[in-house]
C-alpha atoms as a PDB file:
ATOM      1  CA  UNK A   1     -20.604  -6.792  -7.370  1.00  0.00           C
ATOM      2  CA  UNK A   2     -22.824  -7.691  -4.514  1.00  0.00           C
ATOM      3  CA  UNK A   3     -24.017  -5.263  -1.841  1.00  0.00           C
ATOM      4  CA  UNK A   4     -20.897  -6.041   0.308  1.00  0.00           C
ATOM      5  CA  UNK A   5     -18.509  -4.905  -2.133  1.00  0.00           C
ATOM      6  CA  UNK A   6     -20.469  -1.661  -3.890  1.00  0.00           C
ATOM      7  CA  UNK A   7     -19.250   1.207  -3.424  1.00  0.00           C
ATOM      8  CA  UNK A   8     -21.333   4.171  -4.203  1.00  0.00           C
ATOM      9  CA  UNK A   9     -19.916   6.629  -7.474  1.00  0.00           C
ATOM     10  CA  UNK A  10     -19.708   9.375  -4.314  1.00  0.00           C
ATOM     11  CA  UNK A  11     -17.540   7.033  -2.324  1.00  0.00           C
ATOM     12  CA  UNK A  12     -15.155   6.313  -4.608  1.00  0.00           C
ATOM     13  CA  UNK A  13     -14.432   9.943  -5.527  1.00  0.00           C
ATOM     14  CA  UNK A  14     -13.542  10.440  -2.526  1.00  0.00           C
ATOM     15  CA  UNK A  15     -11.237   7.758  -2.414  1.00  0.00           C
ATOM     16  CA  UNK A  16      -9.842   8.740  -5.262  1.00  0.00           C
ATOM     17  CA  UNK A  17      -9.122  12.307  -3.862  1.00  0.00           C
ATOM     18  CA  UNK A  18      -7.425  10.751  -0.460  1.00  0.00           C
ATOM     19  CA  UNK A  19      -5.208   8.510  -2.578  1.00  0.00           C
ATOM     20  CA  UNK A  20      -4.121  11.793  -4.680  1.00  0.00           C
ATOM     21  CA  UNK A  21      -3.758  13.620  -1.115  1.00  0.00           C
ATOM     22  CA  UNK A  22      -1.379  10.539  -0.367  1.00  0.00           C
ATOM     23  CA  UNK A  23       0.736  10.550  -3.478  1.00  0.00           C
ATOM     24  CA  UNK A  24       1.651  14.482  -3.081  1.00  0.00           C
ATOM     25  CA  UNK A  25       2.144  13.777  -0.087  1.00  0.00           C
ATOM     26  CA  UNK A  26       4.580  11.296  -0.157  1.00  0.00           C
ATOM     27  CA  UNK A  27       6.079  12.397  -2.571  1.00  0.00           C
ATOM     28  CA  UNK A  28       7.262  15.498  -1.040  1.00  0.00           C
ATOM     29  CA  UNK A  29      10.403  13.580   0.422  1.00  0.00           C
ATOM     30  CA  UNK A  30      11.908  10.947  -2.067  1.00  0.00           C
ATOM     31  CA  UNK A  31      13.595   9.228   0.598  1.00  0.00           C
ATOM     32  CA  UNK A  32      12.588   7.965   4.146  1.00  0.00           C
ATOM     33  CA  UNK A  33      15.163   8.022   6.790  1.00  0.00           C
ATOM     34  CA  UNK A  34      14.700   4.853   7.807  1.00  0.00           C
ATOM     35  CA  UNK A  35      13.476   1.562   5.721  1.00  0.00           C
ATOM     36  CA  UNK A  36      12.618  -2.034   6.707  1.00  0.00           C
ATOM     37  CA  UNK A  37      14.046  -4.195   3.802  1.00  0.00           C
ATOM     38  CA  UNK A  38      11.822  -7.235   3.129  1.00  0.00           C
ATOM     39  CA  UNK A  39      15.384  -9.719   2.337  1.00  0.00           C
ATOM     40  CA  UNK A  40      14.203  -9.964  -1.207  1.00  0.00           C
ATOM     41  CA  UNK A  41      16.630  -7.645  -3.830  1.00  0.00           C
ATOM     42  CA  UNK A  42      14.205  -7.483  -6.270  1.00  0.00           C
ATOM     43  CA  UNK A  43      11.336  -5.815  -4.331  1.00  0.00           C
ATOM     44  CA  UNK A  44      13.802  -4.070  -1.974  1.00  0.00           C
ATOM     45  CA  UNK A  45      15.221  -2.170  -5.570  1.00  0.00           C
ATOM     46  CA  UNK A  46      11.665  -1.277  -6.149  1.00  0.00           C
ATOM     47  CA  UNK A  47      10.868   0.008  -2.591  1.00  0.00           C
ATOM     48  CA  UNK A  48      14.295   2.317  -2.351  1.00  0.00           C
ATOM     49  CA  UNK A  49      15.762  -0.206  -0.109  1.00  0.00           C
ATOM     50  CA  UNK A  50      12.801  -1.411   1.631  1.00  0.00           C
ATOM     51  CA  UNK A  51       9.287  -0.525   3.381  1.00  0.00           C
ATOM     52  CA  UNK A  52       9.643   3.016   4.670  1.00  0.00           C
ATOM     53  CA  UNK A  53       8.909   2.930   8.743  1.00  0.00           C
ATOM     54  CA  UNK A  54       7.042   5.517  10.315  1.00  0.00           C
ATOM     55  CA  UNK A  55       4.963   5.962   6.672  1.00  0.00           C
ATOM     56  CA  UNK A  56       1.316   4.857   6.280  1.00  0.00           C
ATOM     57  CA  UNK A  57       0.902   2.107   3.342  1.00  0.00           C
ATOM     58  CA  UNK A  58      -1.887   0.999   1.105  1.00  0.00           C
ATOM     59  CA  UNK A  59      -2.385  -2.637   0.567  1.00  0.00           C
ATOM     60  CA  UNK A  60      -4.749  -3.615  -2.028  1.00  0.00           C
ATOM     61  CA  UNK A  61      -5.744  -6.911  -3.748  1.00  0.00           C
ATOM     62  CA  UNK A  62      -6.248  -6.751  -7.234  1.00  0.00           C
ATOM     63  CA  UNK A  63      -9.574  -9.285  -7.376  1.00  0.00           C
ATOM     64  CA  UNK A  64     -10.626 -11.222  -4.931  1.00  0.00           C
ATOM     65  CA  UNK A  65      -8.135 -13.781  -5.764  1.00  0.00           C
ATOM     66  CA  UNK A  66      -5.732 -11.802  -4.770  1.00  0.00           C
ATOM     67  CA  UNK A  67      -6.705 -11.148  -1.473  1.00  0.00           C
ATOM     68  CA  UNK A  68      -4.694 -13.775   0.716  1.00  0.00           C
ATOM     69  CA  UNK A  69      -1.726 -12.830  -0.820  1.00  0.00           C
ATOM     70  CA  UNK A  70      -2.120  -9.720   0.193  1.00  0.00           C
ATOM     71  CA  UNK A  71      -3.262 -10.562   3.594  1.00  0.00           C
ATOM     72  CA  UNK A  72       0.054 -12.436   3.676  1.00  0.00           C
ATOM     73  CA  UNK A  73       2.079  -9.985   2.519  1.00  0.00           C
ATOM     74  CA  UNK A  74       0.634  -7.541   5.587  1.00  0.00           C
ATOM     75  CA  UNK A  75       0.930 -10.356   8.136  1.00  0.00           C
ATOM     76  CA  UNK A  76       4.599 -10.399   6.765  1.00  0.00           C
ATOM     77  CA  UNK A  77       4.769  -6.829   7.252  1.00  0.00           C
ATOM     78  CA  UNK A  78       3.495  -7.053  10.794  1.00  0.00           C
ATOM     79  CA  UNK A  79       6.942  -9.474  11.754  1.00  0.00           C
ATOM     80  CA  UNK A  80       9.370  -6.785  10.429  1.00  0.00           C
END
C-alpha cells in the first residue's frame, strides 16, 4: 500500500463497525417499497427486483482494477 491508500488498524475498525451498523440496519425491512430495476434479470433477481430508492448504497472495488467498473456502475446508477 502506499500512503494514499493506508488506512490506519483504528480506521478500519471503525469501518468495520459502520458497515455492521448498516447491515442491521437494513436488514430490519426485507423489502423496500420502491426499487429501480437495472433491465438486467440476473442482477435484478439478486437485488429483490432492483436498487432500492431512498436507501444509502456501498460501492466498492475489489483492487484497483476494479475501480472503473465500479465507477461505471455508479455513473449508471446516477441515470436511473
Amino acid at each position: 500500500m502506499n500512503k494514499l491508500t493506508e488506512v490506519s488498524p483504528d480506521r478500519q475498525a471503525r469501518l468495520r463497525a459502520l458497515r455492521r451498523q448498516i447491515v442491521q440496519a437494513a436488514s430490519l425491512t426485507t423489502h423496500w417499497k420502491e426499487v429501480a430495476p437495472l433491465g438486467i434479470a440476473g442482477v435484478d433477481a439478486c437485488l429483490n427486483g432492483g436498487v432500492a430508492t431512498g436507501a444509502l448504497h456501498e460501492v466498492a472495488a475489489a483492487d484497483h482494477r476494479s475501480t472503473p467498473a465500479s465507477i461505471g456502475f455508479l455513473l449508471a446508477l446516477i441515470t436511473l
